[in-house]
PDB file of N, CA and C in Angstrom:
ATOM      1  N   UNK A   1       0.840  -1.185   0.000  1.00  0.00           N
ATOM      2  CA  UNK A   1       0.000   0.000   0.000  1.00  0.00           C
ATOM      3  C   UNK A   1       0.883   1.245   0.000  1.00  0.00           C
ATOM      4  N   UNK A   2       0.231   2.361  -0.448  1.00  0.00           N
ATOM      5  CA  UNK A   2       0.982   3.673  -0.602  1.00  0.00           C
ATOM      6  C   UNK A   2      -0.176   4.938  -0.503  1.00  0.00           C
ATOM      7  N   UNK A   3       0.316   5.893  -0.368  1.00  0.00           N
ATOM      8  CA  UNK A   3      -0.398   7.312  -0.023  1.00  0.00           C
ATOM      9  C   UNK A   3      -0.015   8.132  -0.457  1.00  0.00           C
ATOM     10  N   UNK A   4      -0.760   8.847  -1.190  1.00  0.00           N
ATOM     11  CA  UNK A   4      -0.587   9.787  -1.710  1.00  0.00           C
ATOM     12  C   UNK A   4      -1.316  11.198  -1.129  1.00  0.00           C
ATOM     13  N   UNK A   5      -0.620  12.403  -0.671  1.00  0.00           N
ATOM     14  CA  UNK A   5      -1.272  13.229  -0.139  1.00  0.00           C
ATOM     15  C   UNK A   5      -0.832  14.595  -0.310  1.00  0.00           C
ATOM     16  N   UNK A   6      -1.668  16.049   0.000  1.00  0.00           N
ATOM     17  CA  UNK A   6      -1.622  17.330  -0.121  1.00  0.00           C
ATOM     18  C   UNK A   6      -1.189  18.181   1.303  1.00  0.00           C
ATOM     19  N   UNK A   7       0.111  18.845   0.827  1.00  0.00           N
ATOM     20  CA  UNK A   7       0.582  19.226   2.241  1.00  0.00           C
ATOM     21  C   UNK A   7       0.242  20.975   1.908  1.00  0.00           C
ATOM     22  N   UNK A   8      -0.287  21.744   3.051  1.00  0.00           N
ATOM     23  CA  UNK A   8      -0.120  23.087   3.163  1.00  0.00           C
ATOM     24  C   UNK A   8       1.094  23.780   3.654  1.00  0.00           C
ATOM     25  N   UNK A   9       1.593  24.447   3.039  1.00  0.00           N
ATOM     26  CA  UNK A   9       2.629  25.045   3.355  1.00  0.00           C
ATOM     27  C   UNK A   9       2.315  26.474   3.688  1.00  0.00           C
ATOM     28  N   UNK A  10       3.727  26.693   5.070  1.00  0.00           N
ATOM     29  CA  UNK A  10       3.364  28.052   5.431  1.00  0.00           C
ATOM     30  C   UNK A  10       2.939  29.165   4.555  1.00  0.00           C
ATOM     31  N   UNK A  11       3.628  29.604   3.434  1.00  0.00           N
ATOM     32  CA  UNK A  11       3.566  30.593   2.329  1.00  0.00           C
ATOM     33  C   UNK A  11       1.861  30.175   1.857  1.00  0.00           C
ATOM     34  N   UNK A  12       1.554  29.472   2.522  1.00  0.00           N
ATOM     35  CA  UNK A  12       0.165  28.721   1.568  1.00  0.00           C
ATOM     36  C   UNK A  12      -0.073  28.213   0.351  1.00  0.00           C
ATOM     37  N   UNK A  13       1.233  27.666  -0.051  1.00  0.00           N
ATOM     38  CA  UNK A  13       1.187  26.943  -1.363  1.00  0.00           C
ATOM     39  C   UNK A  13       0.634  25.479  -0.953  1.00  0.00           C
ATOM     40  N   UNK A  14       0.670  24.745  -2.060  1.00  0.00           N
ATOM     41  CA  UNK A  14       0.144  23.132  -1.798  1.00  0.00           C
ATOM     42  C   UNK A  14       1.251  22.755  -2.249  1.00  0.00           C
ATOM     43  N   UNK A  15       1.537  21.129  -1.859  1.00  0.00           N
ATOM     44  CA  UNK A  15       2.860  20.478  -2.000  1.00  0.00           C
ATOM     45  C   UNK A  15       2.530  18.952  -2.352  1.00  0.00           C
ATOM     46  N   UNK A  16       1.896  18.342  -3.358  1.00  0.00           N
ATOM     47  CA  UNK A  16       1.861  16.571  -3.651  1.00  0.00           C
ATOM     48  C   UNK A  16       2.448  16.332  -3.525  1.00  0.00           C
ATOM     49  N   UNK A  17       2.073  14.575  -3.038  1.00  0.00           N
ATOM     50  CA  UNK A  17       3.785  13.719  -3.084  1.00  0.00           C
ATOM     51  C   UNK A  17       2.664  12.301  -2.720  1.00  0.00           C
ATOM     52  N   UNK A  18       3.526  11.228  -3.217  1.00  0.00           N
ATOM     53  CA  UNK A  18       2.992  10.283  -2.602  1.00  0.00           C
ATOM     54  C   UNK A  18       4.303   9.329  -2.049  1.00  0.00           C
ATOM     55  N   UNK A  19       4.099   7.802  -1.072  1.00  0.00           N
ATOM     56  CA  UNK A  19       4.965   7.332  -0.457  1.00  0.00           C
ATOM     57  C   UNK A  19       4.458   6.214  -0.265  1.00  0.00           C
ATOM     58  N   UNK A  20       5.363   4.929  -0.019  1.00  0.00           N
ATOM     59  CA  UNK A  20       4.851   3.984   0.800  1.00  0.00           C
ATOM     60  C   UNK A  20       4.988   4.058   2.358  1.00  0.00           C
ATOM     61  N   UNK A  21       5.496   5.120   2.941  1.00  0.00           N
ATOM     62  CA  UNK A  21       5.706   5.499   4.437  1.00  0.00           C
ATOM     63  C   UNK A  21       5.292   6.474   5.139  1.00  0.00           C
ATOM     64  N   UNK A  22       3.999   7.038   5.125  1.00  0.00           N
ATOM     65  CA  UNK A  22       3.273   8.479   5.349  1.00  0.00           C
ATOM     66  C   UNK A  22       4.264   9.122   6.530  1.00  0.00           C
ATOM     67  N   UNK A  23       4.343   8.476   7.829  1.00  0.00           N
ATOM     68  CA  UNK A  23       4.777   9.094   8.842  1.00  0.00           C
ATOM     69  C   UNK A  23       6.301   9.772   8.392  1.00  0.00           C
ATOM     70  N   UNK A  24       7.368   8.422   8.129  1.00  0.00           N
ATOM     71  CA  UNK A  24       8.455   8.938   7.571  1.00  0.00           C
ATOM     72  C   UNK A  24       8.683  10.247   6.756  1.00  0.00           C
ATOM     73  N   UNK A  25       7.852   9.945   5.466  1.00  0.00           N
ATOM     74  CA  UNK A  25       7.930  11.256   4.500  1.00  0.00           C
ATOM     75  C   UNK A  25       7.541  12.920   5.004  1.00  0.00           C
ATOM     76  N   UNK A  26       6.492  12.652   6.207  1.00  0.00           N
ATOM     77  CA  UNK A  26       6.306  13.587   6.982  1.00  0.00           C
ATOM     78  C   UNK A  26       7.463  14.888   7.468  1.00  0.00           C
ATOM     79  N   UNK A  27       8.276  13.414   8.266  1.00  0.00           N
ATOM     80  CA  UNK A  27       9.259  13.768   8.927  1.00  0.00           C
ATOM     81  C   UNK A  27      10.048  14.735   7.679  1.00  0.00           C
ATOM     82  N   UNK A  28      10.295  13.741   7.139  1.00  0.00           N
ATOM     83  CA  UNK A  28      11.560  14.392   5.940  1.00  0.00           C
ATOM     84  C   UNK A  28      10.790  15.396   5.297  1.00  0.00           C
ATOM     85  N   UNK A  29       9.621  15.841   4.910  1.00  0.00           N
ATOM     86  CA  UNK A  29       9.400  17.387   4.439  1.00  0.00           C
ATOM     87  C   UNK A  29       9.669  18.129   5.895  1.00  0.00           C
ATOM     88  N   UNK A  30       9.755  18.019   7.301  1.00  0.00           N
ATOM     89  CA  UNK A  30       9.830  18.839   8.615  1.00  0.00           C
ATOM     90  C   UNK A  30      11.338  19.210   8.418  1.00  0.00           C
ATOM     91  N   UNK A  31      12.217  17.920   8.372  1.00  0.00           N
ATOM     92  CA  UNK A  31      13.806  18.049   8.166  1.00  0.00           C
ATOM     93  C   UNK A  31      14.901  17.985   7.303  1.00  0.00           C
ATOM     94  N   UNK A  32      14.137  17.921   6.177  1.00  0.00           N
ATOM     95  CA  UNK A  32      15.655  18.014   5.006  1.00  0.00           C
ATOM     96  C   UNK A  32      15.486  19.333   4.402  1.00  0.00           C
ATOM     97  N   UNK A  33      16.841  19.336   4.479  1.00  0.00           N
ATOM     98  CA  UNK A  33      17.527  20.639   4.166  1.00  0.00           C
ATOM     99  C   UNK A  33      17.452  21.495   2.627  1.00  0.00           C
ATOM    100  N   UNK A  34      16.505  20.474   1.855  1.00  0.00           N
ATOM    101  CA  UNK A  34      16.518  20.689   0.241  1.00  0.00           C
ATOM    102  C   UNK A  34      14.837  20.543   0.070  1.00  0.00           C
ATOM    103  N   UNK A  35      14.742  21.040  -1.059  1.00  0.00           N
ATOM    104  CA  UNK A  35      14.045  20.761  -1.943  1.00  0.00           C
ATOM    105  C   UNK A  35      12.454  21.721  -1.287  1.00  0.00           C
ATOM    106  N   UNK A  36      11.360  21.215  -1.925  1.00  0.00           N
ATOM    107  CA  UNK A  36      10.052  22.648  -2.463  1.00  0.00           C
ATOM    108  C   UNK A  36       9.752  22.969  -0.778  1.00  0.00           C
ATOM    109  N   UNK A  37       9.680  21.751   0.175  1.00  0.00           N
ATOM    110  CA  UNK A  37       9.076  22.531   1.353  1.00  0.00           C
ATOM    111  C   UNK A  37       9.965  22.933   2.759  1.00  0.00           C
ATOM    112  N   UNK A  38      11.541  22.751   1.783  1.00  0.00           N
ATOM    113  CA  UNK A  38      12.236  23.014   3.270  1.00  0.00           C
ATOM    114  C   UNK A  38      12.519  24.759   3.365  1.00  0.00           C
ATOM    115  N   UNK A  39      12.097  25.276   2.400  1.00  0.00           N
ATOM    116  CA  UNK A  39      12.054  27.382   2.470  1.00  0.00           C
ATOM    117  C   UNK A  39      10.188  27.283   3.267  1.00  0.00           C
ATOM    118  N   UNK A  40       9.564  26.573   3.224  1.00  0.00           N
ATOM    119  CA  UNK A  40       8.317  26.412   2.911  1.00  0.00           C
ATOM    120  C   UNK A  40       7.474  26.140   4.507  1.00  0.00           C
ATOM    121  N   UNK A  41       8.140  25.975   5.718  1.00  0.00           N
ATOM    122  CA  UNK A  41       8.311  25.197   6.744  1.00  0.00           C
ATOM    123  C   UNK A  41       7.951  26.792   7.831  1.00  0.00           C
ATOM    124  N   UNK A  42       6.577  25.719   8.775  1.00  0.00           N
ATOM    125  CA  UNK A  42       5.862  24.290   8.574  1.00  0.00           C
ATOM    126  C   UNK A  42       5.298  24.132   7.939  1.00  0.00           C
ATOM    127  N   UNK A  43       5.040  22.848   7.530  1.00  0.00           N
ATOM    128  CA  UNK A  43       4.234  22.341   6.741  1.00  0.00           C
ATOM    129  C   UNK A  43       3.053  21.234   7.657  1.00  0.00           C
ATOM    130  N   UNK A  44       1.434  21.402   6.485  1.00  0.00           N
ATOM    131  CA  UNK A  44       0.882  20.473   7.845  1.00  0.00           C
ATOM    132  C   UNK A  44       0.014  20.124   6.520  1.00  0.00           C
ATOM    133  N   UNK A  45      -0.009  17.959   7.393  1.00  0.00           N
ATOM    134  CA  UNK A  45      -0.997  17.337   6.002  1.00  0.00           C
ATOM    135  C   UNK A  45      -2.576  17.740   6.291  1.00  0.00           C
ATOM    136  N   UNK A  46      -2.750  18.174   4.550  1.00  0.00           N
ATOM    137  CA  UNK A  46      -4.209  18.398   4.724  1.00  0.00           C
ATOM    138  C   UNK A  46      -5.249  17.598   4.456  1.00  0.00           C
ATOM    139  N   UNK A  47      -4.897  16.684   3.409  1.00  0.00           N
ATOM    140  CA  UNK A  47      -5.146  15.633   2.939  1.00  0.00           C
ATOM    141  C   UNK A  47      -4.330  14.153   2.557  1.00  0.00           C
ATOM    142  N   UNK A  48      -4.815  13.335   2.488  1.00  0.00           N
ATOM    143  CA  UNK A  48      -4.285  11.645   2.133  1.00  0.00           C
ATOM    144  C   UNK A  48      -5.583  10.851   2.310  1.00  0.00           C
ATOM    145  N   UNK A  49      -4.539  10.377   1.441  1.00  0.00           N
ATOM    146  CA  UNK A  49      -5.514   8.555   0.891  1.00  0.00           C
ATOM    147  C   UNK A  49      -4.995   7.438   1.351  1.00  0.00           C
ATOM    148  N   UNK A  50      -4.852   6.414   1.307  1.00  0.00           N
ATOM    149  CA  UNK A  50      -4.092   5.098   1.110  1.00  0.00           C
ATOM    150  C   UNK A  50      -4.505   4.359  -0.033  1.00  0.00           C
ATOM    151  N   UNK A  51      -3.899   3.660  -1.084  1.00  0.00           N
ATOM    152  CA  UNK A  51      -3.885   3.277  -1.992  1.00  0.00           C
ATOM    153  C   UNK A  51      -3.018   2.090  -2.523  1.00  0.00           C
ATOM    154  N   UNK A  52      -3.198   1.578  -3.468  1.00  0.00           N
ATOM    155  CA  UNK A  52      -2.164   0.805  -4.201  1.00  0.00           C
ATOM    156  C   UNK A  52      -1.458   1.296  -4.844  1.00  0.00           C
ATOM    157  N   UNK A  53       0.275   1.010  -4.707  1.00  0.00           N
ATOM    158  CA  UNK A  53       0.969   1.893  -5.220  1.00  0.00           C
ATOM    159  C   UNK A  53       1.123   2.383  -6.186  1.00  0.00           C
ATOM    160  N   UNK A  54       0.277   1.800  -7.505  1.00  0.00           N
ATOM    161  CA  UNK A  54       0.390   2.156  -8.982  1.00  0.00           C
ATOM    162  C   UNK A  54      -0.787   3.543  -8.746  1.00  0.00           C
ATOM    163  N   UNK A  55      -2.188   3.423  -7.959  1.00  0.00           N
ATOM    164  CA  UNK A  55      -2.950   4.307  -7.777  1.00  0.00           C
ATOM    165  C   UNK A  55      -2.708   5.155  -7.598  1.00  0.00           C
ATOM    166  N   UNK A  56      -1.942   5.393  -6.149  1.00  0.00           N
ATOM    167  CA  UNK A  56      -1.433   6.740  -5.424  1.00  0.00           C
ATOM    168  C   UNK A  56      -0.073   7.581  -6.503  1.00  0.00           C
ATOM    169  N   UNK A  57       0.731   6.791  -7.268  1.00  0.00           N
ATOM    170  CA  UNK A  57       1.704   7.616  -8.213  1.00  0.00           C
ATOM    171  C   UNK A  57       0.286   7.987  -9.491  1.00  0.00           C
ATOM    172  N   UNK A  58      -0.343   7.275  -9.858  1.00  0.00           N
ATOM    173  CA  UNK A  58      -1.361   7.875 -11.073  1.00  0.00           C
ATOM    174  C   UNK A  58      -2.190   9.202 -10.640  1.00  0.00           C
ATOM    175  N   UNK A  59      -2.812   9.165  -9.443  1.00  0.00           N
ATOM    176  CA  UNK A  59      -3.611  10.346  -8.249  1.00  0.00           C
ATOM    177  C   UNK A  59      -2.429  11.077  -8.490  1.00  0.00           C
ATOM    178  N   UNK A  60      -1.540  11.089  -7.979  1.00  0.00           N
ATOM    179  CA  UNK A  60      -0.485  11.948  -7.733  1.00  0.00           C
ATOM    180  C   UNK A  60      -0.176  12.540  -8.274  1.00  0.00           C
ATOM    181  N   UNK A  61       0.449  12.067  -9.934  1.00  0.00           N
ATOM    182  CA  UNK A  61       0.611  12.916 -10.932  1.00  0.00           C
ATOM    183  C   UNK A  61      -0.934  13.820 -11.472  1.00  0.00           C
ATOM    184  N   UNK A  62      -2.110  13.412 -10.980  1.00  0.00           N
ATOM    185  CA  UNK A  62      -3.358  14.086 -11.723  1.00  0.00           C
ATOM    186  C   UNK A  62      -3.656  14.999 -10.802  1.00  0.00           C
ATOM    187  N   UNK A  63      -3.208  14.879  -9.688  1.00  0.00           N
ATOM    188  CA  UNK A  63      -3.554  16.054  -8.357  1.00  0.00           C
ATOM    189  C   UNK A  63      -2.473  17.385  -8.711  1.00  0.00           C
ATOM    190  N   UNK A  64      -1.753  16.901  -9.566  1.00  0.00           N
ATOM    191  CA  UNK A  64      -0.231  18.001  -9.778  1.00  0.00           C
ATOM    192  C   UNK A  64      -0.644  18.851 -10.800  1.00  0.00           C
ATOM    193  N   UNK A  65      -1.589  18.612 -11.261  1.00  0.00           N
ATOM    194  CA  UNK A  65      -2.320  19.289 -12.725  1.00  0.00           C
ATOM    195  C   UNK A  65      -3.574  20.376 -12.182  1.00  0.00           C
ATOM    196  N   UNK A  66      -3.829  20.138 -10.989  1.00  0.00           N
ATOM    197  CA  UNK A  66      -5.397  21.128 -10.915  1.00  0.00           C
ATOM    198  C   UNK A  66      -4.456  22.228 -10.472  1.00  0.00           C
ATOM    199  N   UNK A  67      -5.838  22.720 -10.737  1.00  0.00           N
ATOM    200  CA  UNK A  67      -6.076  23.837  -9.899  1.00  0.00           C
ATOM    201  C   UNK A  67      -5.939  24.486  -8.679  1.00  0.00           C
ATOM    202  N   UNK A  68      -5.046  25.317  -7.794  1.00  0.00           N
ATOM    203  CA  UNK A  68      -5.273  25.918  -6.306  1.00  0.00           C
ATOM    204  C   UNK A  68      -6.823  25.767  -6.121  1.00  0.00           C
ATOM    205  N   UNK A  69      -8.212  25.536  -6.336  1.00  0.00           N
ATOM    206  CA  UNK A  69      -9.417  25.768  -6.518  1.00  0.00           C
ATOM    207  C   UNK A  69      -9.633  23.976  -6.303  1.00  0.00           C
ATOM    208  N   UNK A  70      -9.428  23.581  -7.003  1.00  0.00           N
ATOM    209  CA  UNK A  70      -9.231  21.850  -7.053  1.00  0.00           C
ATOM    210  C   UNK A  70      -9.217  21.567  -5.652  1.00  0.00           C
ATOM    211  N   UNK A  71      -7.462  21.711  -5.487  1.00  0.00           N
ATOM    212  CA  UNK A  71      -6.960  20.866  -4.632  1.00  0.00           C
ATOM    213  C   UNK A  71      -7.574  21.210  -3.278  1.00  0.00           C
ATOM    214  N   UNK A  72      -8.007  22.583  -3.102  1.00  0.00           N
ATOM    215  CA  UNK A  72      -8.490  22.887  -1.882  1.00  0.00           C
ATOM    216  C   UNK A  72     -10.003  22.351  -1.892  1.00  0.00           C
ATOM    217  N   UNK A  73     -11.094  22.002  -2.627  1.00  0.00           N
ATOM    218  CA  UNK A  73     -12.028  21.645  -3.086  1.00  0.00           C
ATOM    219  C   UNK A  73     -11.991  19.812  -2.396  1.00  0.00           C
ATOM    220  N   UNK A  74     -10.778  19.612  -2.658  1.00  0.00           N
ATOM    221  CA  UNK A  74     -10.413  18.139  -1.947  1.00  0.00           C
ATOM    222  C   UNK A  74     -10.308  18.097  -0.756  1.00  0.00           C
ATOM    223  N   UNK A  75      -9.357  18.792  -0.279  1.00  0.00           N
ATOM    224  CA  UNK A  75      -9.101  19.096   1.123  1.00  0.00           C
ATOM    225  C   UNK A  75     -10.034  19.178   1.580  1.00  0.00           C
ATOM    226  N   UNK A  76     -10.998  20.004   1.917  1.00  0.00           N
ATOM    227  CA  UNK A  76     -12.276  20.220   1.967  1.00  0.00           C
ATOM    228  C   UNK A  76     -13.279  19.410   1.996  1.00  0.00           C
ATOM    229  N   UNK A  77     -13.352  18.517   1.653  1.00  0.00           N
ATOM    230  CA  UNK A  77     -14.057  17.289   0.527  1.00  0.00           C
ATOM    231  C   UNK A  77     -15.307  17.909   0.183  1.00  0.00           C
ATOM    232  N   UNK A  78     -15.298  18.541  -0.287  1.00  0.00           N
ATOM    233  CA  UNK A  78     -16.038  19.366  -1.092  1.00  0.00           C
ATOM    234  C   UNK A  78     -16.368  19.114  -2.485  1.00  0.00           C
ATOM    235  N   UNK A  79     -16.816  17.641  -2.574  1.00  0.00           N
ATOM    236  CA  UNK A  79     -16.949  16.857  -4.130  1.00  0.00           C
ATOM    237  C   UNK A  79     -17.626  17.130  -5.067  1.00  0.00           C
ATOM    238  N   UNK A  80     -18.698  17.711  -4.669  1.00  0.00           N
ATOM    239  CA  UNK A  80     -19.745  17.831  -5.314  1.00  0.00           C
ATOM    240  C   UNK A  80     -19.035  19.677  -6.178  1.00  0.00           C
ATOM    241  N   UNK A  81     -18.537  20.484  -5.653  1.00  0.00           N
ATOM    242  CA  UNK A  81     -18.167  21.452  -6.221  1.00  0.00           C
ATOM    243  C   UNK A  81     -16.481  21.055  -6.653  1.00  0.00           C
ATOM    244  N   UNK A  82     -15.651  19.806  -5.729  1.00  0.00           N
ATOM    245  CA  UNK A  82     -14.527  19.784  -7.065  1.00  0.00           C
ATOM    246  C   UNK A  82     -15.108  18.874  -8.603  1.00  0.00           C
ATOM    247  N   UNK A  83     -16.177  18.554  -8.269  1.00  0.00           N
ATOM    248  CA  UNK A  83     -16.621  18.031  -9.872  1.00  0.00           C
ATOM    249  C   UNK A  83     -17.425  19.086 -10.701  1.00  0.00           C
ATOM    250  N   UNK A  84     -17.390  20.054  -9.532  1.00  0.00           N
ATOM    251  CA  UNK A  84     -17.742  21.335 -10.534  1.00  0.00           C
ATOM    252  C   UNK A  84     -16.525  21.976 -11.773  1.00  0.00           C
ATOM    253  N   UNK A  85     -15.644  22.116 -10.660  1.00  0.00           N
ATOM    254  CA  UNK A  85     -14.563  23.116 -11.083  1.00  0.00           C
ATOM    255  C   UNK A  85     -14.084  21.664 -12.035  1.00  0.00           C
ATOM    256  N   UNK A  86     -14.118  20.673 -12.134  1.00  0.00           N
ATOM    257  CA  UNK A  86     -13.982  19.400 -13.151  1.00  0.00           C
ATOM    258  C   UNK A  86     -14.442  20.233 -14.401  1.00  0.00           C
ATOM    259  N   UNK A  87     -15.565  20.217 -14.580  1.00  0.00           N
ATOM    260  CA  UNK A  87     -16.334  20.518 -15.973  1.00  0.00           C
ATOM    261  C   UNK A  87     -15.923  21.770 -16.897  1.00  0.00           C
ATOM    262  N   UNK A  88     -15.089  22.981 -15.406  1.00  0.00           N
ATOM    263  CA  UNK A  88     -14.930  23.868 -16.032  1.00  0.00           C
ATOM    264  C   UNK A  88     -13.745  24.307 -16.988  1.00  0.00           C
ATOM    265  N   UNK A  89     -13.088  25.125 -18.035  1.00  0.00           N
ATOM    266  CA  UNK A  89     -12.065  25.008 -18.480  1.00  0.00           C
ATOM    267  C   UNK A  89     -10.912  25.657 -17.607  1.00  0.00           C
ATOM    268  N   UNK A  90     -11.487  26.902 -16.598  1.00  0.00           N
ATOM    269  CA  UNK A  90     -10.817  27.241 -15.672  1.00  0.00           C
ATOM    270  C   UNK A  90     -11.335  27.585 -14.346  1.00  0.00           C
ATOM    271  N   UNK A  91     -10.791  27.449 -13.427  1.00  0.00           N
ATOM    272  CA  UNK A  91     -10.803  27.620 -12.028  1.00  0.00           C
ATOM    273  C   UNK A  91     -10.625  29.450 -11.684  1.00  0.00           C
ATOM    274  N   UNK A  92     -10.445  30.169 -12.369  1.00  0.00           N
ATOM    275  CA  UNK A  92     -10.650  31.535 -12.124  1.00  0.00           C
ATOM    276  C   UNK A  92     -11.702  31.881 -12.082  1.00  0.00           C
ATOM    277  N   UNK A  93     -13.250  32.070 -12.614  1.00  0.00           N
ATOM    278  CA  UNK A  93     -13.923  31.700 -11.906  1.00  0.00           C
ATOM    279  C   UNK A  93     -14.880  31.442 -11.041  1.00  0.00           C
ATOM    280  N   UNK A  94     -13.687  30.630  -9.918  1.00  0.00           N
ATOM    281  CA  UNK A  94     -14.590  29.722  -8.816  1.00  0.00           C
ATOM    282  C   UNK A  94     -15.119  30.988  -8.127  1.00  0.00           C
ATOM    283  N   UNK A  95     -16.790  30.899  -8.203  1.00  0.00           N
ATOM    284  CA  UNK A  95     -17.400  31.837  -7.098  1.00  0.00           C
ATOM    285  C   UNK A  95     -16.917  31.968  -5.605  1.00  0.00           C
ATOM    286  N   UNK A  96     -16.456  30.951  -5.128  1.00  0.00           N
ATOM    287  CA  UNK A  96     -16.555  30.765  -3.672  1.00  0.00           C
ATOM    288  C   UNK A  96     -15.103  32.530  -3.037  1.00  0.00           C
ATOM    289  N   UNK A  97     -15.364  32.907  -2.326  1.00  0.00           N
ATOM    290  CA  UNK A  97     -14.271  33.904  -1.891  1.00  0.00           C
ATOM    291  C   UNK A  97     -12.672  33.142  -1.376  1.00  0.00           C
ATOM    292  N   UNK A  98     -11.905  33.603  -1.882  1.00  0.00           N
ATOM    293  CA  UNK A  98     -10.700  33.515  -1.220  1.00  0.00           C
ATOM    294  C   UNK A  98     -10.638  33.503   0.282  1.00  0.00           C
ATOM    295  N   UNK A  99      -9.596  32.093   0.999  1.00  0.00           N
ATOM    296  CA  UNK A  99      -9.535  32.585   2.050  1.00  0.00           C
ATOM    297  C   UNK A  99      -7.574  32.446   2.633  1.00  0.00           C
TER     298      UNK A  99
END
């Protein structure tokens, strides 16, 4: 099994990734010294799944494609309006207010 999940970052960006070790990978976006969320810190999970590992890398790469509007729409589980912003050609837009 594997997981694939959406991390918030301080700056308030979003951060995908998936793993076969949720807790571990945790750790290592808190403590390595490189890469998108160590300028980015803290970071806190907003979302995950558990999956089969071919699933969670396929999710993963399709979660890397939406929208800021999307992904928070997930987080949220807010399905019924991320299959809104689905239909649409863009997520600019999304009625709902910024928060």
């Amino acid at each position: 099994m594997a997981w694939v999940y959406l991390l918030e970052c301080s700056d308030g960006s979003y951060y995908v990734g998936s793993t076969r070790d949720l807790a571990k990978r945790l750790r290592e976006h808190s403590t390595t010294q490189t890469g998108y969320t160590s300028q980015r810190r803290p970071v806190r999970l907003a979302w995950s799944a558990e999956l089969d590992l071919a699933d969670a890398y396929r999710i993963e790469r399709r979660i890397h494609g939406w929208s800021r509007a999307k992904k928070k729409a997930l987080i949220d589980g807010e399905i019924d309006h991320l299959k809104m912003l689905a239909k649409r050609p863009s997520a600019a837009k999304d009625p709902r207010p910024r928060q």
